[in-house]
Every structure is written in C-alpha cells, then in structure tokens.
Protein backbone atom coordinates (compact mmCIF):
# COMPACT_ATOMS: atom_id res chain seq x y z
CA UNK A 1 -34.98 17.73 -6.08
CA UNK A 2 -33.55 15.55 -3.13
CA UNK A 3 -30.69 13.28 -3.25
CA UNK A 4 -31.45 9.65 -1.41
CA UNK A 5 -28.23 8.53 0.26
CA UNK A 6 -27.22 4.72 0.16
CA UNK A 7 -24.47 3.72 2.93
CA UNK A 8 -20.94 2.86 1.76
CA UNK A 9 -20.97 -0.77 2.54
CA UNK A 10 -24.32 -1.13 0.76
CA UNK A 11 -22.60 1.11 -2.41
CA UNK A 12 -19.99 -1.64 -2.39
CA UNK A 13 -21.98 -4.54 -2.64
CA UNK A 14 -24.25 -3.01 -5.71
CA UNK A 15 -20.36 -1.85 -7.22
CA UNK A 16 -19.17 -5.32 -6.26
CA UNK A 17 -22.43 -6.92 -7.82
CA UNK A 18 -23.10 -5.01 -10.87
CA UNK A 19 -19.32 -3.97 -12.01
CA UNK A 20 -16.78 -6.62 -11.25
CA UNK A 21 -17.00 -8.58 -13.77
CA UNK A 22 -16.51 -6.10 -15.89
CA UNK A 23 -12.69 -6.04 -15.93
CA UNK A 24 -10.89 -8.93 -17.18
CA UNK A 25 -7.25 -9.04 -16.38
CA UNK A 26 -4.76 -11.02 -18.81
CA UNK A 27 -1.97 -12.79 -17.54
CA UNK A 28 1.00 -11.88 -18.65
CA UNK A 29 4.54 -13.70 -17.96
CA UNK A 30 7.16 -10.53 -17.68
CA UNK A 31 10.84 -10.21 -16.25
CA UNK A 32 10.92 -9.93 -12.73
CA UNK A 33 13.28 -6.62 -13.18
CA UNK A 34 9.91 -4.66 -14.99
CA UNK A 35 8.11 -6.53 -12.22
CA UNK A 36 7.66 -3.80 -9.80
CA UNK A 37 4.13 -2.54 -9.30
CA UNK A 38 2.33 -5.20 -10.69
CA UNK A 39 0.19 -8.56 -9.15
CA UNK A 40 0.88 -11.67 -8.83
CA UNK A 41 -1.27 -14.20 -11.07
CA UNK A 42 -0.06 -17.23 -9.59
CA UNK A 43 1.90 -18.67 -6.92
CA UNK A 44 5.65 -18.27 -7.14
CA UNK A 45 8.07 -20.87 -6.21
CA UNK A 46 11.94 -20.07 -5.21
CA UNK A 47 14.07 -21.67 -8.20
CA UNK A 48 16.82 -21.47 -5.78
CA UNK A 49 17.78 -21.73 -1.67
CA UNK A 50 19.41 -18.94 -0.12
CA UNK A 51 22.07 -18.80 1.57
CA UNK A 52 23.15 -21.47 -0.22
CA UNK A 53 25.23 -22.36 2.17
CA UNK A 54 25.74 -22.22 5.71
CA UNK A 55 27.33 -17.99 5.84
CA UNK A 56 29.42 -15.77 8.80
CA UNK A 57 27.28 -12.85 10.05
CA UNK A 58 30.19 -11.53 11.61
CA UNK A 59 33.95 -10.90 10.91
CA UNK A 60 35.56 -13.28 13.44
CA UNK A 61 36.67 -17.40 13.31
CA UNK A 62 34.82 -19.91 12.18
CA UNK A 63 34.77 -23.18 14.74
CA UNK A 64 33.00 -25.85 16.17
CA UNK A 65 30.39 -24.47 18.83
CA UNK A 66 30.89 -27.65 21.09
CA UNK A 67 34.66 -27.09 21.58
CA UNK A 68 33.55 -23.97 23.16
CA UNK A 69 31.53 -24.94 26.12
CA UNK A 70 33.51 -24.42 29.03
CA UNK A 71 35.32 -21.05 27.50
CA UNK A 72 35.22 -18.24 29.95
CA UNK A 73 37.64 -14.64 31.00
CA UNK A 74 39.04 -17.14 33.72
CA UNK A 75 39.46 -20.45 31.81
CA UNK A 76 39.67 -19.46 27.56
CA UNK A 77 40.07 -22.39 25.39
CA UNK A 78 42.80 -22.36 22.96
CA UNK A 79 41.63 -22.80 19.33
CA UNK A 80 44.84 -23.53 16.18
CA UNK A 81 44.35 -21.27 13.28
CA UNK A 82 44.03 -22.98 10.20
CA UNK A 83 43.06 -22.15 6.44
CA UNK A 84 41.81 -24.84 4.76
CA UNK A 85 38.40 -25.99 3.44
CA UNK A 86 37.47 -27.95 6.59
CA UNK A 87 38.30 -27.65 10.54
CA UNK A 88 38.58 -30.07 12.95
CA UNK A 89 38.27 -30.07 17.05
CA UNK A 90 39.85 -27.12 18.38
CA UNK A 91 40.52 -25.65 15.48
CA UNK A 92 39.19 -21.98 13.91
CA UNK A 93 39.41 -20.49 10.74
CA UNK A 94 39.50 -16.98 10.02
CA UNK A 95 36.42 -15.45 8.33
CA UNK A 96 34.79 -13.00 7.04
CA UNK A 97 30.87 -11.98 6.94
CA UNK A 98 29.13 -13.41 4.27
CA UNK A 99 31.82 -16.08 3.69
CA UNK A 100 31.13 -19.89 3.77
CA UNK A 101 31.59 -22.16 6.64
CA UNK A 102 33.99 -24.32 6.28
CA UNK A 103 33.28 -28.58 6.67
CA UNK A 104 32.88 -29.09 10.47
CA UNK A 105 32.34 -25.32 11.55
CA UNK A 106 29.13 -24.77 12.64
CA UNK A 107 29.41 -21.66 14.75
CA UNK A 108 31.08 -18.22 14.55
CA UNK A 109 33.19 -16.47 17.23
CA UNK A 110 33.52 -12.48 16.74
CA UNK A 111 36.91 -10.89 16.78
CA UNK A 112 35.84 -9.11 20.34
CA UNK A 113 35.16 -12.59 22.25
CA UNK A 114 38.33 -13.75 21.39
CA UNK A 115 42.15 -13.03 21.84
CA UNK A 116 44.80 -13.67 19.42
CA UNK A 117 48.09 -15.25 20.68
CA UNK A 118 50.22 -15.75 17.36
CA UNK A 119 48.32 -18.42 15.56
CA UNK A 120 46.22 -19.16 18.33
CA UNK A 121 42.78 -17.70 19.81
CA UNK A 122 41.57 -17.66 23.10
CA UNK A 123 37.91 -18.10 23.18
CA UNK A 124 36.34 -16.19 25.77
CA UNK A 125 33.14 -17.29 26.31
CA UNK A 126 31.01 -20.66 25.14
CA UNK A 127 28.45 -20.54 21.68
CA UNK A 128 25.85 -22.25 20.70
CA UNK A 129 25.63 -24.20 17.59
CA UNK A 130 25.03 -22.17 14.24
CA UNK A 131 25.41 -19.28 16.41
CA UNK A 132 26.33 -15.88 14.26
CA UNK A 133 25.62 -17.94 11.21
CA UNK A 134 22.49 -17.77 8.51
CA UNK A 135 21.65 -20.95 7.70
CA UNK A 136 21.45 -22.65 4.17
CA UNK A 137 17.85 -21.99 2.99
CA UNK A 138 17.01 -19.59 5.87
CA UNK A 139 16.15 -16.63 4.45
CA UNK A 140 14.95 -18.37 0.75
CA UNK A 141 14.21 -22.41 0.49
CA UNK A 142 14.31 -24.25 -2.76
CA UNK A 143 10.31 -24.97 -3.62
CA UNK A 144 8.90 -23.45 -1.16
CA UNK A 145 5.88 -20.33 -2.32
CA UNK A 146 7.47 -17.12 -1.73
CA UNK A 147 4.34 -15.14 -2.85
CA UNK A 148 1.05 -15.90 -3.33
CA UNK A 149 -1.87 -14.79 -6.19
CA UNK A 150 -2.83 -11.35 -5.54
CA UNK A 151 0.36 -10.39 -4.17
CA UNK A 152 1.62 -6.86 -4.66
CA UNK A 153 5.15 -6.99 -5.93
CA UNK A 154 6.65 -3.76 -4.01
CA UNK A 155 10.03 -3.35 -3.65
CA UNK A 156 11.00 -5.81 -1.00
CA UNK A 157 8.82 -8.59 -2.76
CA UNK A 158 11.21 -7.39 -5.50
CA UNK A 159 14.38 -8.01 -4.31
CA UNK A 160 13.09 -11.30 -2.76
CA UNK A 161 12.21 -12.38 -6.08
CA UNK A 162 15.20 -12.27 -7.08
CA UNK A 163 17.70 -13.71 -4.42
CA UNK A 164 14.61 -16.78 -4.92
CA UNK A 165 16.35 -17.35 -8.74
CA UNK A 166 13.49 -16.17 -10.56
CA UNK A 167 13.94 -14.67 -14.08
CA UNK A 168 10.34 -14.37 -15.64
CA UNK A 169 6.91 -14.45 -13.53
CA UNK A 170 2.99 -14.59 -14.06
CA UNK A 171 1.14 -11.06 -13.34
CA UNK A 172 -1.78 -9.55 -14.06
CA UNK A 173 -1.91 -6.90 -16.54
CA UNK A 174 -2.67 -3.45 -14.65
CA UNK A 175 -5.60 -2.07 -14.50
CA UNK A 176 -6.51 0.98 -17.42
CA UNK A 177 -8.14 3.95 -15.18
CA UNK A 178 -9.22 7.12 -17.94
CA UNK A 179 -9.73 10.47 -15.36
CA UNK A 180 -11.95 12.64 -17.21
CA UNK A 181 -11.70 16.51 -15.21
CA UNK A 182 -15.05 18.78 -15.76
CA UNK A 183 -15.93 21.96 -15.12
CA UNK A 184 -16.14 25.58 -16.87
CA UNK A 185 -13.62 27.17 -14.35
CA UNK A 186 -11.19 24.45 -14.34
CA UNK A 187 -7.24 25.55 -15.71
CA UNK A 188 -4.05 23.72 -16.23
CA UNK A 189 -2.48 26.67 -17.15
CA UNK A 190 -0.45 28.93 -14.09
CA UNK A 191 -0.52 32.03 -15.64
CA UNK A 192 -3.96 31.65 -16.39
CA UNK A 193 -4.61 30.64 -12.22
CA UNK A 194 -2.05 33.64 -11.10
CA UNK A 195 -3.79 36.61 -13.34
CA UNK A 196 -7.41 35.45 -13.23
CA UNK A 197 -9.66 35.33 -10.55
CA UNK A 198 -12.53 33.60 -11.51
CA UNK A 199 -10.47 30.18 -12.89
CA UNK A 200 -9.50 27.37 -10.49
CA UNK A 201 -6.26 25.28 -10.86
CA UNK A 202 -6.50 21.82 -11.49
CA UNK A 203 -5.60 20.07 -8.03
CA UNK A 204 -8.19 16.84 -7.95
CA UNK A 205 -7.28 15.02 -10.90
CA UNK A 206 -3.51 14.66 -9.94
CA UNK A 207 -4.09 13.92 -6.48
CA UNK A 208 -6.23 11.04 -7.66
CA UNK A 209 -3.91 10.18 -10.33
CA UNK A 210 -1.21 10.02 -8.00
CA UNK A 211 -2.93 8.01 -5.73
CA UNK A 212 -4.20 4.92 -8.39
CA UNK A 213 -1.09 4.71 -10.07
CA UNK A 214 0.46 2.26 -7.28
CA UNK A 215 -1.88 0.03 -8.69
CA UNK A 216 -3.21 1.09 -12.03
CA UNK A 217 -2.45 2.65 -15.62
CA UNK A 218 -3.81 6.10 -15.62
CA UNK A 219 -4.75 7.89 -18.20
CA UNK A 220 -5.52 11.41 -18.25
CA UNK A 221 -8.48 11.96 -20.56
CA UNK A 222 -7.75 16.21 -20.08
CA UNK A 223 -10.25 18.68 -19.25
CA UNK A 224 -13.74 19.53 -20.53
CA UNK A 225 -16.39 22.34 -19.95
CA UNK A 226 -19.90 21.68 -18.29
CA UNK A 227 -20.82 20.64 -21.56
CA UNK A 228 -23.07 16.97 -21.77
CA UNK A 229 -22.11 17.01 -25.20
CA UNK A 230 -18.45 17.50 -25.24
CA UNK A 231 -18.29 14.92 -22.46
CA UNK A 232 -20.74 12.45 -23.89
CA UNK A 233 -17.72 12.61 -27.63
CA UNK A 234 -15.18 12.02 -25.05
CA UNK A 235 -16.55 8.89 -22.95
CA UNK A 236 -17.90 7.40 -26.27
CA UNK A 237 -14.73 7.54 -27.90
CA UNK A 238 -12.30 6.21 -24.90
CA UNK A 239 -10.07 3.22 -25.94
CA UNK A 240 -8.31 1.01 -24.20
CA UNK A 241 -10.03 1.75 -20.58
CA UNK A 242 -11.19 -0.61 -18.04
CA UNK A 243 -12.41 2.01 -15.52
CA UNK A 244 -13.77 5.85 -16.28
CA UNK A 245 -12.99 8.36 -13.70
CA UNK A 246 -15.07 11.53 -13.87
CA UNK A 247 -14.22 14.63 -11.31
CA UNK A 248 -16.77 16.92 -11.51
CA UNK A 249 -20.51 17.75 -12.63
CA UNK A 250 -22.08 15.22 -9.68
CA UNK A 251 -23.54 17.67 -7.34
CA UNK A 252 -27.93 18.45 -7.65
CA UNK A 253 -28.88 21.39 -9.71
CA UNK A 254 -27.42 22.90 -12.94
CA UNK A 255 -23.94 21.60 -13.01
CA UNK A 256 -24.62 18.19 -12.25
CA UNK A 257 -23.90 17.66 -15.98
CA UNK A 258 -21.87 14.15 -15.49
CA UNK A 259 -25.24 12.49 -13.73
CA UNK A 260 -26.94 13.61 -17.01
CA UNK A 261 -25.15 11.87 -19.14
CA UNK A 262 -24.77 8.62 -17.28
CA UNK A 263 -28.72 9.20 -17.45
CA UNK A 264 -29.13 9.33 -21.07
CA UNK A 265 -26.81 7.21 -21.94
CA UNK A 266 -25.44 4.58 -19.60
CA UNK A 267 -27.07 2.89 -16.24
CA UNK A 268 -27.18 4.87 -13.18
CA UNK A 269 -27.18 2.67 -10.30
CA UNK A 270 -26.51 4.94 -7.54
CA UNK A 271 -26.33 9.14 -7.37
CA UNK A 272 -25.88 9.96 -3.19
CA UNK A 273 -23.44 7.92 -0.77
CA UNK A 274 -23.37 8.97 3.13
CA UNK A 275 -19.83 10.51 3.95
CA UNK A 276 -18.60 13.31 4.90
CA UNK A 277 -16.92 14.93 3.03
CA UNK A 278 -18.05 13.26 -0.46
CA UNK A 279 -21.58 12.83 -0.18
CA UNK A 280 -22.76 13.76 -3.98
CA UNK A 281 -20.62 10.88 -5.46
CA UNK A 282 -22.07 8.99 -8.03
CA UNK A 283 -21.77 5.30 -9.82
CA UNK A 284 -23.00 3.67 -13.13
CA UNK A 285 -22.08 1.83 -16.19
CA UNK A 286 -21.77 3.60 -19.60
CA UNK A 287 -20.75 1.70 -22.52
CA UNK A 288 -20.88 -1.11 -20.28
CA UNK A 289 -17.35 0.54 -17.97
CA UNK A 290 -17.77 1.02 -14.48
CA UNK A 291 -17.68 4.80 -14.28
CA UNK A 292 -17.37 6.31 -10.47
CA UNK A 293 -18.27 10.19 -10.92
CA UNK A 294 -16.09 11.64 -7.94
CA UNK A 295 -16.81 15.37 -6.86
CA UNK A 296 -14.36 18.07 -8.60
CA UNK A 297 -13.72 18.88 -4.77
CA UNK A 298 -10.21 17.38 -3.89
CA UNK A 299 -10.86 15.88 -0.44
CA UNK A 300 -14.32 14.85 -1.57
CA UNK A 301 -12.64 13.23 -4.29
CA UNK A 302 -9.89 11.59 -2.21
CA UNK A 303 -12.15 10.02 0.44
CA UNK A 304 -14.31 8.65 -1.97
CA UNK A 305 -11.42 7.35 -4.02
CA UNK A 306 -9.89 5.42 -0.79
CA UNK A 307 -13.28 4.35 0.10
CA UNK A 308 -14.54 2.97 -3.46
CA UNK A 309 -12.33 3.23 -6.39
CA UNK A 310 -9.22 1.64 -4.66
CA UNK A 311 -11.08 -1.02 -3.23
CA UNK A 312 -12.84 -1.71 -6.46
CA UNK A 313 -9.22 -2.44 -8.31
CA UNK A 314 -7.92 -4.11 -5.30
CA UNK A 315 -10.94 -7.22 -5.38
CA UNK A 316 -10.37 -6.81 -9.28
CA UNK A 317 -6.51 -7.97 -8.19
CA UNK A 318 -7.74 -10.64 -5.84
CA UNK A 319 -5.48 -8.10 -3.99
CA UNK A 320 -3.79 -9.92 -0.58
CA UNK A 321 -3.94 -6.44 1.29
CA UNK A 322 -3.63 -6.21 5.45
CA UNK A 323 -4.45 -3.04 7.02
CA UNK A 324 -3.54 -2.08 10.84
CA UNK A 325 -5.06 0.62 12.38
CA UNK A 326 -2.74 2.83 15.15
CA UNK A 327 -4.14 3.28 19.09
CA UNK A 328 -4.19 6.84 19.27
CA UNK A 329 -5.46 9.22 22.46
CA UNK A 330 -8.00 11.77 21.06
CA UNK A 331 -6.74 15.18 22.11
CA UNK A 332 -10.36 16.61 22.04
CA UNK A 333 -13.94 15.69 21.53
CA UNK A 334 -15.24 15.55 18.02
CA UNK A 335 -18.70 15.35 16.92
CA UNK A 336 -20.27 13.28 13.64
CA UNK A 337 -22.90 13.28 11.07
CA UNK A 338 -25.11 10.51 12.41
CA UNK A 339 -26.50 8.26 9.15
CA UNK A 340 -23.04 9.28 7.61
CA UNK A 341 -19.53 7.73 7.46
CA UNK A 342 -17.76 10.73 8.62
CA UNK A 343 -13.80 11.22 7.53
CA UNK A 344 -11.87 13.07 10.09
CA UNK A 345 -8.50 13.55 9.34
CA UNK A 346 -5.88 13.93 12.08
CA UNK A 347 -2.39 14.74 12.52
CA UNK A 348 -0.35 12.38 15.12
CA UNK A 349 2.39 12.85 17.69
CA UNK A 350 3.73 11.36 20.49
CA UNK A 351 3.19 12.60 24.16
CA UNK A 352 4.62 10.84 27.50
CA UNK A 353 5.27 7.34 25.04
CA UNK A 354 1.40 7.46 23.64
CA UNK A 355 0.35 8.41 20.01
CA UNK A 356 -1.85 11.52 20.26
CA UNK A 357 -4.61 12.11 17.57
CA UNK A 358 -5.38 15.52 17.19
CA UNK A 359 -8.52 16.49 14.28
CA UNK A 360 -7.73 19.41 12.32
CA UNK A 361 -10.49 22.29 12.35
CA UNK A 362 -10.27 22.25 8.64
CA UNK A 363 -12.86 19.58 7.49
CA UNK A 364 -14.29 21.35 4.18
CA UNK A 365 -14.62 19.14 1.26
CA UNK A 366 -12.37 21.73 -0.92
CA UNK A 367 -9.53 22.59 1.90
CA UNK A 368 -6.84 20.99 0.48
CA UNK A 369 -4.79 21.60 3.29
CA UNK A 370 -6.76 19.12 5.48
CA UNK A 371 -5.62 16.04 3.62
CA UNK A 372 -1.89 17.63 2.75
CA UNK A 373 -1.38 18.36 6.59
CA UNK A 374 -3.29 15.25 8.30
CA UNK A 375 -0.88 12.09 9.02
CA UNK A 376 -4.23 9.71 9.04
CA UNK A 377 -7.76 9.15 9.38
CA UNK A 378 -10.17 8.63 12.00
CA UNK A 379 -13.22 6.99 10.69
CA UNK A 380 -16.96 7.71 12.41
CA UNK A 381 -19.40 4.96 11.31
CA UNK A 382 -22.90 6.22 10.57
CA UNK A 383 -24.09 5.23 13.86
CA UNK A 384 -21.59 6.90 15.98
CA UNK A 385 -22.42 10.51 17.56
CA UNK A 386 -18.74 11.47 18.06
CA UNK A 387 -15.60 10.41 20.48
CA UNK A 388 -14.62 12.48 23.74
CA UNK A 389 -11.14 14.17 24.47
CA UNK A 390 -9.51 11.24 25.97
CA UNK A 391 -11.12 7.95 24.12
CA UNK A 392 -8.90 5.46 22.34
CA UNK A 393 -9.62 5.53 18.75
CA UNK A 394 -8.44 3.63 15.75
CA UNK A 395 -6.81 5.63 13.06
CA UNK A 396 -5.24 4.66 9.39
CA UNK A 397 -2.14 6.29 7.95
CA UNK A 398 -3.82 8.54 4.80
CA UNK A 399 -1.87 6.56 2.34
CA UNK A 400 -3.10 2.78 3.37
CA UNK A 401 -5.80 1.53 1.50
CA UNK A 402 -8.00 2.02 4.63
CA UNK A 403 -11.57 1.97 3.02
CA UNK A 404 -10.99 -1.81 1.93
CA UNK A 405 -10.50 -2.73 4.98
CA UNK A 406 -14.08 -0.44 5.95
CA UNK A 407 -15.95 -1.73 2.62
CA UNK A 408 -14.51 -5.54 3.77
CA UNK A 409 -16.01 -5.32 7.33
CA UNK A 410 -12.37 -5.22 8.44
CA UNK A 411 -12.48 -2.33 10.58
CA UNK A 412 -12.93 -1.95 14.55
C-alpha cells in the first residue's frame, strides 16, 4: 500500500478550509497582570499619556535650551541656580533623571558639560530644545491604539500595558490542545528506560507540549498502547478540547493504528504530506475536532508542528505574527528531496563579520540531537535540488513560528 503525498501549502488550505471554523474563541475581559500569554480581542487604547510630563534623562540642570546658544570651553555662559517650580532666562535648576521640568525649562544640561562656580554653572557647550528630555506622551499618548486584535501580549506588550493605565482588557480565551502519546514501547517511567532495553522514553510529547504552550492550553491526555480500541475510549471521551494531538501510530503498515481510527470513525482528509523529515503525518476531523496525527518521531513531530499545528492556532488568533529570516553563508553544499519541503537544520556563527550556516550531518527524523543542537532552519522548497558551499540562504531561528510565514507565502 502506497502513501500519495499532498504539498504543505496545499495541506494548509484543505486544514484552513475544512477545520477553522471549528474553534470558536470567547472573549473574555481579564486583568492585565494575568494578561501575559494571551491575544488580544480588540484594539486597546492608552487610558493614560506617558511621561506625563515633560522628564530629565540625565542627572544635570534643567534650563532653557535658547540661553545656551553661544556656550562654548572658550566663552561658557553663566546660568543662577535656583529651586523653584519655574525658571526664567539664564537660570538652571538642579535635577535629577526622571524628575519633572520645571515651567520654562525645556532642555537638560548634564553635570559633565557644565562647571559649578558656587551657585552658578558654566555651560559649556550650546543644546537644543527638549534636548536630554522625554517628552510628555512620547513613549505612551492618551487615545492613541497601543495594540491591535490578534496581538500577542508578551512581556514587553505587558509592561506597556500597563504604563498605558490599563486595568482590565479584551482577550481571547486560549486555545485547548489534548496530546494523546501512542505506542507499545513508549515509558514515562526512568527506571523503566535505564533497566530495559526494548522501552523508549517519552521525548515527543513534551517537546511539543513545550512548544504550543506559548500559545495554547495543553493538556496531556497520557499514554496508550497500539491499541484502536483503547485510543478510540480515549478520543471519544475528551472534554473540554478544541484541538486533538496524536504522536504516534501514522506511519503505513501494522502500527499505523491512529489512521485507523480516524478511518472508522472520523473524516480523513489527508494521510501523506511532502517534508523531510515528517512525511507520514496525517489530518482529519473526529467528533467533528481537528485532529493532526504527528509521527511519535520527535523531529518529525517538531517540523510538522512548526509547519501546521502552530500555524493552525495562530489564523485561529487572527495572530499579528512577523517573521525575519537571517542572511547566512552556507559553509557547504547540501542536497534536497526534490517534490519535498526539506527541513535542514543548521547551527550559526559568525566568521570575518558574516553569519555562517553550517547543516548538521544528523538529519534522521528520530535524532533528537539535530533539533537540540541546531540554532535554525534552512528551508528547501520542493522544487529546489540543493544550495552550494558559498550561496546566501535564508534561515529562521528554530523557535520562530517559521512555517506560518512558509504556509502564508511569506517566505523568500
């Protein structure tokens, strides 16, 4: 029995087409302080303007910039201290960063441009206006949008919530992903994995855990054998899931138990993608959830996580997501699968000011080590034969979400 092979980009249209509107994300108005790691539902306004007022960026006196102009080593231009709430021409009062401006300063002088004579300064040199000073509104304005729907609140977006005067915002709820591990051979248990040879630690389903919990809920639906039964009882019986995960059971033959019971009891709409690695991956709806059966593999599993899954509950978000690929010099020639996407991952360092990409020999679906040790990923469409020692390739940091940007068309 063959397996027919449907390219990623056409994979994401038939996902896009047959499974996304099968999520429906509430919106839910939550403090901004449990805000982190959600999306935004709607716009968000700043309540308040920051600074709020005119502020020193430097330790030094406060004055007006004008009465400056012809300060210099040879000619310095005498300035009166004074402490009050507003200056007047020639005069400077002492502040501190952060501090207000006083009425009539619009310009700070640092301590080193300046010397001190008693209660007089020397100015040393000229300023401009609202030099060494952060303007009122400059970093946050009153009514203006500050983030946009679909905006991932990390933890700058955070922070800038906050200094914007914003208590309570709109967000979606996050996204349920179940991961459902298969296989006979498959342990959670060290001892078990240090005194038995024929068991296999459980290494996929965290990695992909790890990896959707940026942007989801995950829930770990545990381990079952290559049983279509036992995993039939445990993908009826899920609650609370938008999204069903399956590692395991996809490739042709006797263990491609997961396929069989998408078969019997759900829609298959797709069993065969072209990458490398990750080419037995499989996609469907069963009890009406979009259900992407990932290989039990863990690279397998991870490219076809970044190049599906994430980008499936990132157009679920509306997700505002940029991608930038790095220049990199290819430090030798590496060949591809033609008809497949081909995944090489890389390691990067720098040599005479230019980033070097250098492929790692280890490109098997189950060598862990490949993904652990790689810095990024060099992606080889289907209809490219390879890249020489030499060419200038684009490559994505491993932890980007660089398969939207492939499924999107966003890619070089």
């Amino acid at each position: 029995m063959s397996m027919e092979f449907i390219s990623v980009r056409d994979a994401w249209k038939v996902v896009l087409d047959k499974a996304l509107s099968k999520v429906r994300l509430d919106r839910l108005i939550i403090q901004v302080h449990e805000s982190l790691g959600y999306f935004i539902a709607d716009d968000v306004i700043a309540k308040v303007s920051y600074p709020k007022r005119n502020i020193a960026l430097f330790d030094g006196y406060a004055v007006r910039a004008e009465d400056t102009t012809s300060a210099s080593i040879n000619n310095p231009v005498a300035f009166r201290i004074v402490y009050s709430n507003v200056i007047g021409p020639f005069e400077a009062k002492p502040i501190n960063v952060g501090e207000p401006l006083p009425e009539g300063a619009n310009a700070v002088i640092p301590h080193e441009y300046v010397n001190l004579e008693g209660n007089v300064i020397e100015a040393l040199k000229p300023i401009e206006p609202h030099a060494n000073v952060a303007l009122r509104g400059e970093d946050v304005r009153s009514g203006d949008i500050i983030a946009s729907k679909g905006t991932y609140i990390d933890k700058f977006l955070y922070v800038l919530l906050l200094r914007a005067g914003l208590n309570e915002i709109p967000v979606f709820r996050r996204i349920r992903v179940g991961i459902l591990t298969i296989g006979d051979e498959i342990v959670r248990d060290m001892n078990l994995y240090l005194t038995k040879e024929d068991v296999v630690y459980d290494i996929t389903s965290p990695l992909i855990s790890a990896s959707l919990t940026t942007y989801c809920d995950v829930i770990d639906l545990g381990i079952v054998k290559d049983d279509e039964n036992a995993i039939s009882h445990i993908i009826k019986n899920v609650e609370n899931i938008d999204v069903i995960i399956t590692l395991g059971g996809t490739s042709l033959g006797k263990r491609d138990v997961t396929v069989k019971v998408m078969e019997k009891e759900g829609e298959m709409i797709f069993h065969g993608i072209s990458i490398v690695p990750g080419r037995t991956m499989a996609f469907g709806l069963i009890h009406d959830k979009p259900t992407f059966m990932l290989s039990g593999f863990p690279v397998a599993a991870f490219v076809q996580m970044k190049l599906l899954v994430e980008p499936y509950v990132l157009k679920v978000y509306n997700a505002k997501i940029r991608v930038f690929p790095i220049l990199a010099e290819l430090s030798r020639r590496i060949s591809s699968t033609i008809g497949f996407l081909n995944v090489v991952r890389v390691t990067l360092n720098k040599q005479k000011g230019k980033v070097i990409a250098n492929p790692l020999r280890l490109r098997g679906s189950g060598i862990l080590s490949s993904i652990s040790l790689a810095d990024a990923v060099l992606l080889l469409s289907e209809d490219i034969e390879g890249f020489e020692a030499g060419d200038i390739v684009s490559v994505y940091k491993k932890e980007e979400p660089w398969g939207f940007a492939y499924v999107e068309g966003d890619f070089p």
